[in-house]
Each structure stands twice: as structure tokens, then as C-alpha cells.
Protein backbone atom coordinates (compact mmCIF):
# COMPACT_ATOMS: atom_id res chain seq x y z
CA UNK A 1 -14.76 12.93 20.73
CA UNK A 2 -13.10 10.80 18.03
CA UNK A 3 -14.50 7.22 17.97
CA UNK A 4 -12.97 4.62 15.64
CA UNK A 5 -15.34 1.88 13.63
CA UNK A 6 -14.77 -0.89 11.24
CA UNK A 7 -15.61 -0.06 7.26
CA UNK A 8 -18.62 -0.69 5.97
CA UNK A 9 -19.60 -0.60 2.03
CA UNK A 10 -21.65 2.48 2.92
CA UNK A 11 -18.67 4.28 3.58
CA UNK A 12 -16.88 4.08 0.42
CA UNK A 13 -17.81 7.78 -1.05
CA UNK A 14 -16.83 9.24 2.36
CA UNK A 15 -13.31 6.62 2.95
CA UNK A 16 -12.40 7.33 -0.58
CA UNK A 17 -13.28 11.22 -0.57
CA UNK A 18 -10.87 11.42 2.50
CA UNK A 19 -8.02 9.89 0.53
CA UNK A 20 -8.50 12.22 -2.58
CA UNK A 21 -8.68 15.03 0.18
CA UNK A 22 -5.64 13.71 2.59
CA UNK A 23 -1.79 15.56 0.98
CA UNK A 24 0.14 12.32 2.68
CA UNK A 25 -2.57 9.88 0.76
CA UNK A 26 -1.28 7.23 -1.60
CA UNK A 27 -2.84 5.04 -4.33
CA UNK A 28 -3.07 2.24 -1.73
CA UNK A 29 -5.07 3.63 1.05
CA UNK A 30 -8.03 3.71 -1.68
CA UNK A 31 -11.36 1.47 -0.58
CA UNK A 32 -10.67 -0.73 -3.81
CA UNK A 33 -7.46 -2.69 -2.81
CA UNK A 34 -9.80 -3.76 0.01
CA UNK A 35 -11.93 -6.00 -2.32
CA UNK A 36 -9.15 -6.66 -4.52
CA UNK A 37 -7.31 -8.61 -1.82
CA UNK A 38 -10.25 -10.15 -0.63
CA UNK A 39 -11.62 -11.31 -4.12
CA UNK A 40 -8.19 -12.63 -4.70
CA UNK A 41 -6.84 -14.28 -2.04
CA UNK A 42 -9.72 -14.43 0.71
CA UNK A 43 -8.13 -12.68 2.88
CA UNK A 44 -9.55 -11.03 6.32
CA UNK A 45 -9.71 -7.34 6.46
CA UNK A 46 -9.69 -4.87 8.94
CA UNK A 47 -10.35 -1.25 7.45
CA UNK A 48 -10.77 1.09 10.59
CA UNK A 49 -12.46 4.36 10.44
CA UNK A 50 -11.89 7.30 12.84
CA UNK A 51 -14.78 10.08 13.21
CA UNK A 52 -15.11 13.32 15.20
CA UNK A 53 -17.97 12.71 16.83
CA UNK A 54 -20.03 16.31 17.28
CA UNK A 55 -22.56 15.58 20.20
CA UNK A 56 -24.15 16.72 22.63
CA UNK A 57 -22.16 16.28 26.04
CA UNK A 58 -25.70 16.37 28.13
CA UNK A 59 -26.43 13.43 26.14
CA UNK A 60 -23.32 11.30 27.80
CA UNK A 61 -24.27 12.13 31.48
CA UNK A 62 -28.53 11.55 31.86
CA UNK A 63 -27.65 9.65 34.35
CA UNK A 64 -26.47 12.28 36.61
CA UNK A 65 -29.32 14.19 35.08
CA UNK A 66 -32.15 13.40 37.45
CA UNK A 67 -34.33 16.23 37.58
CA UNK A 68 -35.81 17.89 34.36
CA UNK A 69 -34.78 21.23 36.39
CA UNK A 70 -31.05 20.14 35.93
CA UNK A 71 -31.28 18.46 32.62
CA UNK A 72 -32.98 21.88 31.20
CA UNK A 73 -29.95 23.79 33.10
CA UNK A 74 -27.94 21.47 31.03
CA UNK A 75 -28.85 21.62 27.89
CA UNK A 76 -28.77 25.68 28.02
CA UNK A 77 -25.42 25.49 28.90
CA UNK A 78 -23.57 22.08 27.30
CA UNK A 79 -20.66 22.77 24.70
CA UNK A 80 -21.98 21.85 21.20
CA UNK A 81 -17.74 21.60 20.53
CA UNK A 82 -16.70 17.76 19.87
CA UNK A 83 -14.44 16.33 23.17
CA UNK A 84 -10.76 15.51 21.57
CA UNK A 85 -9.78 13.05 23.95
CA UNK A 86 -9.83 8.84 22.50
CA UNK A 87 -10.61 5.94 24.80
CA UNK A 88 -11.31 2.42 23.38
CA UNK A 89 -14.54 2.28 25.30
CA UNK A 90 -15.90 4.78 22.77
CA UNK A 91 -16.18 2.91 19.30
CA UNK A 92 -19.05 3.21 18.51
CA UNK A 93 -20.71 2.56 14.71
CA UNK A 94 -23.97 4.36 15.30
CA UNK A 95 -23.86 7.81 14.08
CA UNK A 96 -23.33 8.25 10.73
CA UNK A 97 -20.54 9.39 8.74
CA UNK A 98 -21.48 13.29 7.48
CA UNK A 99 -19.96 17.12 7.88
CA UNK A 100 -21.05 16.88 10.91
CA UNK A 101 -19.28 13.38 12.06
CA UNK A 102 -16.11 13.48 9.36
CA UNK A 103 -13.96 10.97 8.90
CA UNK A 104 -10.29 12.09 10.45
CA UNK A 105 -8.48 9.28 10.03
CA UNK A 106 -8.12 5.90 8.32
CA UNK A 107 -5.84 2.83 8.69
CA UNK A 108 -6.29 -0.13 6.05
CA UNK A 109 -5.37 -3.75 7.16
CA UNK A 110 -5.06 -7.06 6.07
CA UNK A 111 -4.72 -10.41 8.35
CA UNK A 112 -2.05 -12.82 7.00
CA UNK A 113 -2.01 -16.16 8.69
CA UNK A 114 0.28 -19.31 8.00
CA UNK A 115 1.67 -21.35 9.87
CA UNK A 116 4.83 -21.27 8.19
CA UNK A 117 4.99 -17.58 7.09
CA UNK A 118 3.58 -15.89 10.09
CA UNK A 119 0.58 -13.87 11.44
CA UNK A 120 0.45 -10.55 10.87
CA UNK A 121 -1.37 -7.58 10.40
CA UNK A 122 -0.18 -5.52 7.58
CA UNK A 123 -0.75 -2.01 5.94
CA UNK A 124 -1.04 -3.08 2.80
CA UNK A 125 0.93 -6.54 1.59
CA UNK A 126 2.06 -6.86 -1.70
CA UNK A 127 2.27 -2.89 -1.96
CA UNK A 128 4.81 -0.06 -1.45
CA UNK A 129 2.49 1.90 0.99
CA UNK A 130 -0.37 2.24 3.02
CA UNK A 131 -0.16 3.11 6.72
CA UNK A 132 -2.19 5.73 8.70
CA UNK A 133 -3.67 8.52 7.62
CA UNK A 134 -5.02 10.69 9.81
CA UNK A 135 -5.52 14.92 10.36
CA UNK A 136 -3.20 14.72 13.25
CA UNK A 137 -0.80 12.84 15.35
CA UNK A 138 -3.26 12.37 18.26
CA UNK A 139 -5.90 10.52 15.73
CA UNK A 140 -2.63 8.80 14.40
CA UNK A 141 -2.15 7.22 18.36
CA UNK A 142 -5.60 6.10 18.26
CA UNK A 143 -5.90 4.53 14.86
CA UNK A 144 -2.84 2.84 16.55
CA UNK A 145 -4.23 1.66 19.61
CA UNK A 146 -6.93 0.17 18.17
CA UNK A 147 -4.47 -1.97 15.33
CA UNK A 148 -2.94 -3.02 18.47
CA UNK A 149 -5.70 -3.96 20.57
CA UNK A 150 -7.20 -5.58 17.32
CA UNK A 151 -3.79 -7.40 16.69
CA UNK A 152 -4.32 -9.04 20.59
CA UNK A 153 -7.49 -10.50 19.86
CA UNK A 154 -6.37 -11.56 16.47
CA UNK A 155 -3.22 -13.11 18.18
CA UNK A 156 -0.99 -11.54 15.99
CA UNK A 157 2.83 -11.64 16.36
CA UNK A 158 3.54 -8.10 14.60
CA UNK A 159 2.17 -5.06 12.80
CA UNK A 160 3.72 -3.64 10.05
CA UNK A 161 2.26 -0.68 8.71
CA UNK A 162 4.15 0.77 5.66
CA UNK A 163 4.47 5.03 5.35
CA UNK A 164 6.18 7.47 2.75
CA UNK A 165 6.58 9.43 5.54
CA UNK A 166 7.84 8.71 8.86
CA UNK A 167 5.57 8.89 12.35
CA UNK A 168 7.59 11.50 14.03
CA UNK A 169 6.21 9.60 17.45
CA UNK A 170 6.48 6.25 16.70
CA UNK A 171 10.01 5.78 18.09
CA UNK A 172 9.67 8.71 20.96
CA UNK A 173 10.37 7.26 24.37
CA UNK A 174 7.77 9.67 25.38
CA UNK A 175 5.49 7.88 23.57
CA UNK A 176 6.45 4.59 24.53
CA UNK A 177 6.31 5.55 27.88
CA UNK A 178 3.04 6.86 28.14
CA UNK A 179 2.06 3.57 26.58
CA UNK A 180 3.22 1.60 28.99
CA UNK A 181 1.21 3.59 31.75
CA UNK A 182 -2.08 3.79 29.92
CA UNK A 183 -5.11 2.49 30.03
CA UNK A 184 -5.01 1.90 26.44
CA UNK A 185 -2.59 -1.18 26.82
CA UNK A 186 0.06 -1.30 24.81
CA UNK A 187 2.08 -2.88 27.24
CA UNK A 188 5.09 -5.76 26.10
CA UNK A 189 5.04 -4.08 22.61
CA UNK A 190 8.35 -3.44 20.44
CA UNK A 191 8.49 0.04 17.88
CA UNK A 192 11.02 -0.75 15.32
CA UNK A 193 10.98 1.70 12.07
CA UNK A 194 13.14 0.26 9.28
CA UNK A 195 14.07 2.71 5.98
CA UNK A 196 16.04 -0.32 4.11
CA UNK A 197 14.09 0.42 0.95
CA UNK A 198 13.52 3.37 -0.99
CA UNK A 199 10.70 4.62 -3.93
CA UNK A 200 12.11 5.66 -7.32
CA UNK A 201 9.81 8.88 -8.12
CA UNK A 202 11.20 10.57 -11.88
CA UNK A 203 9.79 14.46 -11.91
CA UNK A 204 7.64 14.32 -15.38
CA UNK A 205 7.60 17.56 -17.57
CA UNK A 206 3.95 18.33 -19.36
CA UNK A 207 4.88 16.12 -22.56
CA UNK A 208 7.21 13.05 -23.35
CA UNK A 209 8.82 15.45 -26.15
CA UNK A 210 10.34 17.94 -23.44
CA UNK A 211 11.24 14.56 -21.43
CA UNK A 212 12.96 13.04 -24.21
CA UNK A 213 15.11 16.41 -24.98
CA UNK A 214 16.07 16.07 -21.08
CA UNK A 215 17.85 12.84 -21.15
CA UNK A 216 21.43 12.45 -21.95
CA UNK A 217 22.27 11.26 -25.62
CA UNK A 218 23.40 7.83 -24.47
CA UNK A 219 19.52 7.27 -22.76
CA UNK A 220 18.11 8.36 -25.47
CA UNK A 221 20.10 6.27 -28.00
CA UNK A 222 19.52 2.86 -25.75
CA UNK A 223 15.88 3.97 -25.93
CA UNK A 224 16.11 4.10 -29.49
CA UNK A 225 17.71 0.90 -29.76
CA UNK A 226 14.65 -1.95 -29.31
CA UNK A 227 12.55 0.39 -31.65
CA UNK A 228 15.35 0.24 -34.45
CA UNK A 229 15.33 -3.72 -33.98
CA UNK A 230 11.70 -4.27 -34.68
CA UNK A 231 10.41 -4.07 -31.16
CA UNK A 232 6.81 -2.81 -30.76
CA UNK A 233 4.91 -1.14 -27.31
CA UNK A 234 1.54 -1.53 -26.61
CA UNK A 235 -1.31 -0.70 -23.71
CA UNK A 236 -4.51 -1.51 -23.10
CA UNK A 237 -6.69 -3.45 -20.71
CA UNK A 238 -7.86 -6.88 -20.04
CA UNK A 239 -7.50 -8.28 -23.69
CA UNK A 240 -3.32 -8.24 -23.01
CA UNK A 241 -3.51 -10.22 -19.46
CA UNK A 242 -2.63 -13.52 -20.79
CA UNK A 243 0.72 -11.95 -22.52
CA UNK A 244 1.66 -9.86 -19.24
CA UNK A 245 1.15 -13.17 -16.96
CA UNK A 246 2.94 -15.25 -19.55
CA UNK A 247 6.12 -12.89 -19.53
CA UNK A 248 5.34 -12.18 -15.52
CA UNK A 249 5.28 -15.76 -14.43
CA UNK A 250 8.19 -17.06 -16.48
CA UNK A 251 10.20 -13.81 -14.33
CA UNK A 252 8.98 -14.86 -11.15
CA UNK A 253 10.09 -18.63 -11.85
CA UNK A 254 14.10 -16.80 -13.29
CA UNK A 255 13.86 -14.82 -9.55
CA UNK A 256 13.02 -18.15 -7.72
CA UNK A 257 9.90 -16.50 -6.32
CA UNK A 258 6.07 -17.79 -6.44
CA UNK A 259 4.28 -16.04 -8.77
CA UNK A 260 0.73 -14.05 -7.46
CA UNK A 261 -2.28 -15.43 -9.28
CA UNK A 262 -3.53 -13.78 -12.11
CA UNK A 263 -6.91 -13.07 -10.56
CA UNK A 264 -5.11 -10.26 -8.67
CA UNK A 265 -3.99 -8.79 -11.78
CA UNK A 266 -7.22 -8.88 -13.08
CA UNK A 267 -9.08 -7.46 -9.88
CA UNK A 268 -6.67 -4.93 -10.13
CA UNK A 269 -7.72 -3.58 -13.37
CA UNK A 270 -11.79 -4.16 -12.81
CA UNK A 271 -11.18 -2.01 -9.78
CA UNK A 272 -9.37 0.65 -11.14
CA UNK A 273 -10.70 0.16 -14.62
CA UNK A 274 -9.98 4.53 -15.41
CA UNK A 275 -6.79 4.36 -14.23
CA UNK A 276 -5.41 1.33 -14.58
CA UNK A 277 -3.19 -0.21 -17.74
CA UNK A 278 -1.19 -2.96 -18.98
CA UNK A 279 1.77 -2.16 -21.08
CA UNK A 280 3.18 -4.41 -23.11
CA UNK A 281 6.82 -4.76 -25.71
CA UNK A 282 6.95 -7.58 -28.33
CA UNK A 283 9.04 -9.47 -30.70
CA UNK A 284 7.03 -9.62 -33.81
CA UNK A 285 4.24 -11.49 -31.85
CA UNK A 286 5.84 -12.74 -29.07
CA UNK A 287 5.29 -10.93 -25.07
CA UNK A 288 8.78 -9.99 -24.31
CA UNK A 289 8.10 -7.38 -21.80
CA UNK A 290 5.55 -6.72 -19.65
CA UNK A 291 4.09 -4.35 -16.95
CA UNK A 292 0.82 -2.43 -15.01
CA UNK A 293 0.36 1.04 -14.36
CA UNK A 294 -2.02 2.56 -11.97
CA UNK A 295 -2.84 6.39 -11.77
CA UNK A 296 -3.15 8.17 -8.45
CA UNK A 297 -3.65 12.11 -8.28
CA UNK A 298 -0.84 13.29 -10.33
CA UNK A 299 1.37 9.85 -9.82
CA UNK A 300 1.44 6.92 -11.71
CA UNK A 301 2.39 3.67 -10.10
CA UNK A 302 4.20 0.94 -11.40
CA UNK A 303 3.88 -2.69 -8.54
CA UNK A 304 4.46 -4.65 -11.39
CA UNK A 305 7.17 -4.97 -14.23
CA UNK A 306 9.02 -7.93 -16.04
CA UNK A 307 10.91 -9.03 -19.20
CA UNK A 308 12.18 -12.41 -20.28
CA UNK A 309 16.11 -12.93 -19.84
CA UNK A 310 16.17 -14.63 -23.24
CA UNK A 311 16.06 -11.08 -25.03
CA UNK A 312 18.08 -8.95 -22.67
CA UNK A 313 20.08 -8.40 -25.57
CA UNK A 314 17.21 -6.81 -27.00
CA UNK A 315 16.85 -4.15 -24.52
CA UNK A 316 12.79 -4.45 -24.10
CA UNK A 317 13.07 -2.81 -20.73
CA UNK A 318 14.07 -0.03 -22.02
CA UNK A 319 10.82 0.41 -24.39
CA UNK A 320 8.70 -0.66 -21.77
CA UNK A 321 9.46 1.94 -19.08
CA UNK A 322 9.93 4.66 -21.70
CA UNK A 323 6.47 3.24 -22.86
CA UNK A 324 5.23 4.03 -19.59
CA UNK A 325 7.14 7.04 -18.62
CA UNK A 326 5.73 8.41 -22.21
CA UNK A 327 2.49 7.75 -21.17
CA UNK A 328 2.53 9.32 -17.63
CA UNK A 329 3.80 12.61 -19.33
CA UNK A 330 1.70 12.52 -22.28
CA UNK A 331 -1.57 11.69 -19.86
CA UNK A 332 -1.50 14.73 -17.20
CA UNK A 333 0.67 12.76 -14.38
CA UNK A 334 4.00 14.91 -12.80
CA UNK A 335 5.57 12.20 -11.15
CA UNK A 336 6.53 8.24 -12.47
CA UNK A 337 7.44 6.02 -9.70
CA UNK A 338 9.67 3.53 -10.65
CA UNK A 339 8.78 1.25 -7.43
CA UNK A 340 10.48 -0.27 -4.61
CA UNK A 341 14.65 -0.47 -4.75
CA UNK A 342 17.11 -1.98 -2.54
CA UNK A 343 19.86 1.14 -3.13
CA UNK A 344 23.03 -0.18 -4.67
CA UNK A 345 21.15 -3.56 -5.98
CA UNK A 346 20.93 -3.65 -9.73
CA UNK A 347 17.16 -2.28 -10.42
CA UNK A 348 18.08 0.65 -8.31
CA UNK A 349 20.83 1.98 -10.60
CA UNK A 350 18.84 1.02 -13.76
CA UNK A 351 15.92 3.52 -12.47
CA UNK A 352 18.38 5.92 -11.56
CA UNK A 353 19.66 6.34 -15.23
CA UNK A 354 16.38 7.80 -16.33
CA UNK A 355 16.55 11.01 -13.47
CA UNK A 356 14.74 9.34 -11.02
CA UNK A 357 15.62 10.43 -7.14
CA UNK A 358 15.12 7.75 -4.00
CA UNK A 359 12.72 8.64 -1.67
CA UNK A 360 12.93 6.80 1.52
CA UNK A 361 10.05 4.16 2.52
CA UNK A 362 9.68 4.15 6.00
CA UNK A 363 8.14 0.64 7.51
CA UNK A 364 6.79 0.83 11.02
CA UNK A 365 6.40 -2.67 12.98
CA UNK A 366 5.12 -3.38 16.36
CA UNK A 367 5.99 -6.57 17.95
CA UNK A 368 3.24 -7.71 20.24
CA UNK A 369 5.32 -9.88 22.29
CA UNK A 370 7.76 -7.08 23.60
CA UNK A 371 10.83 -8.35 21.22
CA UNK A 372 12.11 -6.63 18.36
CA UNK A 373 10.98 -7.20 14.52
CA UNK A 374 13.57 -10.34 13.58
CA UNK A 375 14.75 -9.66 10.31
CA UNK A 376 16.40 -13.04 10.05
CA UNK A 377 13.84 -15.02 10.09
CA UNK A 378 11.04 -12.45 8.50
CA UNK A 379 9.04 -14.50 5.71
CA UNK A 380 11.27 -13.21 2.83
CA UNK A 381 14.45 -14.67 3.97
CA UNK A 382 12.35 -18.28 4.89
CA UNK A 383 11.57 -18.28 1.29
CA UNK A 384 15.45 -17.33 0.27
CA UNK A 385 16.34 -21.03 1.01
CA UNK A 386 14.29 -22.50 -1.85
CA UNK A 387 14.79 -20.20 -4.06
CA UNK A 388 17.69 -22.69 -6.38
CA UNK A 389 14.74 -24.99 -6.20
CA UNK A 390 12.34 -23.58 -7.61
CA UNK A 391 14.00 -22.01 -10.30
CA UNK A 392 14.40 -25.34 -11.44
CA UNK A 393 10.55 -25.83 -11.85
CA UNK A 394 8.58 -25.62 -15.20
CA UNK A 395 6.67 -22.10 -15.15
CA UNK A 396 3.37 -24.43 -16.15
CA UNK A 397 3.97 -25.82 -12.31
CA UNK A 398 4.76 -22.44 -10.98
CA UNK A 399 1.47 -20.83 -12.07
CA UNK A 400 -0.40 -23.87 -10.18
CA UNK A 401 2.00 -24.66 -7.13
CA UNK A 402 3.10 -20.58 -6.80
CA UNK A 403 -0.56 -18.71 -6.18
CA UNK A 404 -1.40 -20.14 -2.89
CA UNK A 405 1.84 -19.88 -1.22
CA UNK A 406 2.47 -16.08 -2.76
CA UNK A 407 -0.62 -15.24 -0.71
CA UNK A 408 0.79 -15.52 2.61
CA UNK A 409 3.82 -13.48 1.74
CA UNK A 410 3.63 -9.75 2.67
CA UNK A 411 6.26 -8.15 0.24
């Protein structure tokens, strides 16, 4: 029987050891952007938990059990063998979580609420990825149904749960169907799965020596480039926040987008404090550059990367990724990914000069009031319209004024 419960602290070994475990896993599904996003932002969270339940079927029917005759019969004869059928009936937190009750399957979420950028439940915001993971599709349906039934009580307008890989059901009209005729009411719901973004992911040899050899002479001489004019890389830890949100906010303010508070940054880093760094280029003393890395398996991520438009001329970008890509290589990681890409948009093609391939993201959203996921009017596009506005604002405003209205957007 596989019964799905909330997280609890106690479960962190066993939700984490399931992600380390899990081949579809990414960085994001990890119990640590759980607090992170709460610590930052104060944001609800709903981390469910599916577990094969082994028990004892005799132990589900005493009632039919009346006589200690039958209920000996019973118990010589029950199936020790765990039921695989789900029902919502059966959550159920009380057993704990061992061998003998895995966890099977996990689904992170996070409640956004405004009344001006919507309410949703999302798998993860700010991120690339997140999503179900389960050991099989089944599980997958139930981790699912319980988002959705969650999402109902919650009064949420849409789901959006956000996969490297697709849910070869999600769309099915088999599965829709069934849906619609079960008891586990998913009735006046819409499945939309949108692929209109794609991850950057550069194959890394096992040292930045062999990688440099494999790039064309023209990469390697715009590499080469910032070094010859004086520019200098560095990484570390806390001690370079200030300089990363100093070059980060004053990008956010040139893009016309809020800037997320520092705090997350720094959350970010005390919660993956092995694995996660800040990478920095400067002028002489000056932040020019700026990004963070987090490792996952043999990945490393890159959510966050900016450089002032005043020194374009300077080509710092160009340190700074080869900073990182160095790194990766240099560190034990086999894969850099560049982050999310609009294909054809300008950051797309600049990632593509260094080797690196697009791999589809695949974002799954279910519209709780039957009608389909409006992309005209999703919070992104709200925010396009004061985007002249604010680029007009001193980046001392932005860093006050841009935090608490960054929060409630997903992307």
C-alpha cells in the first residue's frame, strides 16, 4: 500500500538519501531549498512523502475478524506483500520511514499567493527543476493526486511542476479520462506541458587543460582576452556576497526586473555550504562580474550569473564562466549547466559557443478550474509592462522596493 505524508525534519536523512539514490533527481528536489525558501521569503511549503507501506493485511480488516478462531486462521494465512493500489483515504503519518516502509516517491512544493501575481503551487520557483520523483508512474499519479487535492483546499488556480524529463502520462487521454471517473477527483482540471525553454548542459573532460585544448582558437583567444587586460577571477564563500549582490542587483535593475533579496543568496550558501560557491571577475578592485555555483552528483549548477554593461567591452563574462567551467572540470564534476535559455534569444547562442547542447525543460501545469494555463497573462508578462519603469530607478531603491515583490514571482 503506498500512503503519502507531509515532511517532517525527521525525515531529512531518508528524503535526501532518496534524491542521492533517484537517476532522474536534480539539485532542487534536495530537503535544503525547503528551508531556504522559507527562511527567505516565508513562504508555505508543502513537501509530500510517498511510502510503501509493508503491513499486515489482517491488521486492516479486525473488524470482520470476530472470532479469535478466524483471526488465528488469518494471520496463518495473510500476505506479508505490501497492497500497490493508492486511495487518498490512506495517508497516514504513523509508521515510520525505514527498509521496511521506504520512501518511493517525493514531490517538493511551495504556495505562492498575491493578489496581483497569482496563487499557485509550484515545483520549485525561482529554479530550473523540481517536479516528481517517484520509482514508478503509478506513485507518480498519486504524488499527483494528492498536489491536486492539496491545491483545492489551498484554493489554488494552477500547478506547475517543473521536470527534465517529461511525464509520459501527463497528457494521455487515458489518463485524463480515468481522472475524470475516479474517485480521486480530479475533475474540471486542465494538463498543459509546455517545452518553451531549454537547459544548457557542456560535457566536461577530467581537467580544464583537456577542455581548453577542445575549444576552437577564436574561444580560446576571447577567453584570453579579459586576462590580458588586467582582469582577475576569484571564488569563495560568504566574504564575496556584498560584491556578487552589488554587480547582481545593478543587472536586475539594466533587465527591468526586481532583484531577489540577498538573504536568499546567503541561505543558499549556509545550506549548501560543501558545495556551494561564489565566483567573482574584477577590475583592479572593482565587482565587474559575478555568479553562484552549486554542485549536485556530477553537475554543477549555475541559477545565478551577471556582469555590469559598463565593461562589456571588457569581456568579464567570458572569465567568469570559464572561471566556473574551470572549476567544474578541475573539481570532479562531468557536466556544467549553463542554465535556463529561451533558444534563439541572445544568452542561448552565447552558451552555445562554449559546446554546450540544449536539453529540453519540460513544465507540467494543471489548471484547477478546467481552462488551460494562460500564457498571456502568466505573472512574467504582468511584470513585462513596467519593466521601462523600473529601469529608470536607482539600484539603492531597487534593493529595498525589489525583494518583496520578487517573492511572489515563480520564474
Amino acid at each position: 500500500m503506498i500512503t503519502i505524508r507531509p515532511y517532517k525534519t525527521i525525515n531529512q536523512k531518508a528524503w535526501n538519501q532518496y534524491v542521492e539514490n533517484h537517476p532522474k533527481a536534480t539539485l532542487y528536489h534536495l530537503s535544503g531549498w525547503k528551508n531556504v525558501i522559507e527562511k527567505t521569503y516565508g513562504h508555505k511549503t508543502y513537501y509530500l512523502i510517498a511510502v510503501k507501506n509493508t503491513v499486515n493485511r489482517c491488521q486492516m480488516s479486525d473488524v470482520r475478524c470476530q472470532t479469535t478462531e478466524i483471526r488465528e486462521k488469518k494471520l496463518t494465512t495473510c500476505n506479508q506483500q505490501p497492497a500497490t493500489h493508492y486511495e487518498p483515504s490512506t495517508i497516514n503519518p504513523s509508521n515510520p520511514i525505514n527498509p521496511s516502509n521506504p520512501i518511493v516517491g517525493i514531490l517538493p512544493l511551495v504556495h505562492l499567493k498575491h493578489f496581483f501575481f497569482g496563487n499557485s503551487l509550484i515545483s520549485i520557483p525561482f529554479f530550473d527543476m523540481g517536479g516528481i520523483l517517484a520509482d514508478n508512474d503509478e506513485i507518480e499519479k498519486a504524488l499527483l493526486h494528492e498536489a491536486v487535492k492539496l491545491g483545492k483546499k489551498l484554493k489554488v488556480k494552477n500547478i506547475e511542476l517543473r521536470h527534465t524529463e517529461p511525464l509520459k502520462w501527463f497528457n494521455s487521454d487515458d489518463f485524463q479520462h480515468k481522472t475524470q471517473n475516479s474517485k480521486l477527483k480530479i475533475q474540471n482540471c486542465a494538463f498543459q506541458t509546455r517545452s518553451h525553454k531549454v537547459r544548457m548542459l557542456l560535457d566536461l573532460p577530467d581537467s580544464s587543460e583537456k577542455l581548453m585544448k577542445s575549444f576552437k582558437s577564436k574561444l580560446r583567444s576571447q577567453i584570453r582576452k579579459p586576462m590580458k587586460d588586467g582582469l582577475k577571477s576569484q571564488i569563495g564563500g560568504l566574504e564575496l556576497l556584498d560584491d556578487f549582490y552589488d554587480v547582481f542587483s545593478e543587472n536586475m535593475r539594466d533587465l527591468g526586473s526586481p532583484v531577489h533579496s540577498k538573504l536568499l543568496m546567503e541561505n543558499v550558501i549556509k545550506a549548501f555550504p560543501d558545495k556551494a560557491k561564489i565566483v567573482m571577475v574584477y577590475k583592479d578592485n572593482l565587482p565587474i562580474a559575478c555568479s553562484l555555483v552549486v554542485g549536485f552528483k556530477d553537475t554543477l549548477e549555475n541559477p545565478w550569473a551577471s556582469a555590469l554593461r559598463e565593461y562589456s567591452k571588457l569581456s568579464p563574462n567570458m572569465l567568469l564562466y570559464w572561471t566556473m567551467i574551470e572549476y567544474a572540470s578541475n573539481n570532479g564534476y562531468s557536466c556544467f549547466d549553463f542554465g535556463r535559455s529561451t533558444p534563439g534569444e541572445g544568452t542561448h547562442k552565447f552558451k552555445e559557443q562554449w559546446g554546450a547542447k540544449p536539453t529540453p525543460l519540460r513544465w507540467n501545469y494543471i489548471t484547477l478550474n478546467g481552462k488551460p494555463f494562460d500564457t498571456e497573462t502568466s505573472e512574467k508578462s504582468k511584470f513585462d509592462k513596467a519593466i521601462h519603469y523600473w529601469q529608470k530607478l536607482p539600484v539603492s531603491i531597487t534593493k529595498i522596493i525589489g525583494p518583496p515583490i520578487r517573492k511572489h514571482i515563480g520564474l
